[in-house]
Protein backbone atom coordinates (compact mmCIF):
# COMPACT_ATOMS: atom_id res chain seq x y z
CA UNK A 1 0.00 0.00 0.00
CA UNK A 2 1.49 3.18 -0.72
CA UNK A 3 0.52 6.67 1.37
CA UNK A 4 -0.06 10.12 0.33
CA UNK A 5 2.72 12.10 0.65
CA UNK A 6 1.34 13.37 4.27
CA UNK A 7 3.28 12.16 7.38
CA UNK A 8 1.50 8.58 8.44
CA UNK A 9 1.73 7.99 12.68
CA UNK A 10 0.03 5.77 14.67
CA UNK A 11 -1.22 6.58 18.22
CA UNK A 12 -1.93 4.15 20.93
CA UNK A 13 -3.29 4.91 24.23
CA UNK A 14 -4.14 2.31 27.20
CA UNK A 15 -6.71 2.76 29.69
CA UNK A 16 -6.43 0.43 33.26
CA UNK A 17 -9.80 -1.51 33.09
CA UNK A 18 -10.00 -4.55 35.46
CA UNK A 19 -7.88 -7.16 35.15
CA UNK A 20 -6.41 -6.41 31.79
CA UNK A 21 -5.51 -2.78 30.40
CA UNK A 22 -7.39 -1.48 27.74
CA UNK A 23 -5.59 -0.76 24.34
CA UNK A 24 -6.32 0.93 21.40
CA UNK A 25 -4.68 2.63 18.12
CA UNK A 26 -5.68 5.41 15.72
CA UNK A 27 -3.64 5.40 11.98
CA UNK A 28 -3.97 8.94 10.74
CA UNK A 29 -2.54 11.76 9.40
CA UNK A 30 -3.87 14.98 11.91
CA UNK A 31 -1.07 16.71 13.18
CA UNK A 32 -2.90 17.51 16.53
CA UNK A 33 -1.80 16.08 19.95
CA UNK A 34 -2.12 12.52 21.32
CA UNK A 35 -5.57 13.18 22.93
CA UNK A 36 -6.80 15.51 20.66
CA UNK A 37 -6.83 12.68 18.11
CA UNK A 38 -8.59 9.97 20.51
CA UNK A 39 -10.74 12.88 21.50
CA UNK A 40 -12.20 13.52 17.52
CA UNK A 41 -12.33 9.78 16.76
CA UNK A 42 -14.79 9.06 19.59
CA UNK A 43 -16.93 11.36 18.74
CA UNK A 44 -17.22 10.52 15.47
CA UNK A 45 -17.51 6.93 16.74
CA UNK A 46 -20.61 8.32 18.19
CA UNK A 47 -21.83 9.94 16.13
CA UNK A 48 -22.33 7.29 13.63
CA UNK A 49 -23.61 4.75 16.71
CA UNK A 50 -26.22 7.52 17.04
CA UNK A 51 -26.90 7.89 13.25
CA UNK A 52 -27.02 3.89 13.28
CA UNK A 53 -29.60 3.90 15.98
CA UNK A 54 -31.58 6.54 14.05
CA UNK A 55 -31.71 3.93 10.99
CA UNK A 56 -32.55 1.07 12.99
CA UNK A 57 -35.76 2.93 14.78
CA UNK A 58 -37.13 3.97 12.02
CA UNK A 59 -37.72 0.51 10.60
């Protein structure tokens, strides 16, 4: 696979959750700090759950 000229990073963050840590990764190309970037990709995560929902009720 080959990638736009753009600078390609990969942040991880973990999260303590019971017994086993919580870990998870975001490939992108925003040039915005560590938590910044978790910080837009759940809400678009939610976003679309909500939009999902939306679908779903109206059937």
């Amino acid at each position: 696979m080959i990638f736009p000229t753009n600078h390609v990073r990969i942040v991880v963050a973990t999260a303590p959750v019971d017994l086993f840590p919580r870990v998870g990764f975001v490939v992108t190309t925003l040039t915005v700090p560590d938590e910044r970037v978790f910080e837009f990709y759940n809400r678009r995560g939610t976003a679309e759950q909500y939009i999902k929902e939306g679908k779903y009720a109206l059937k």
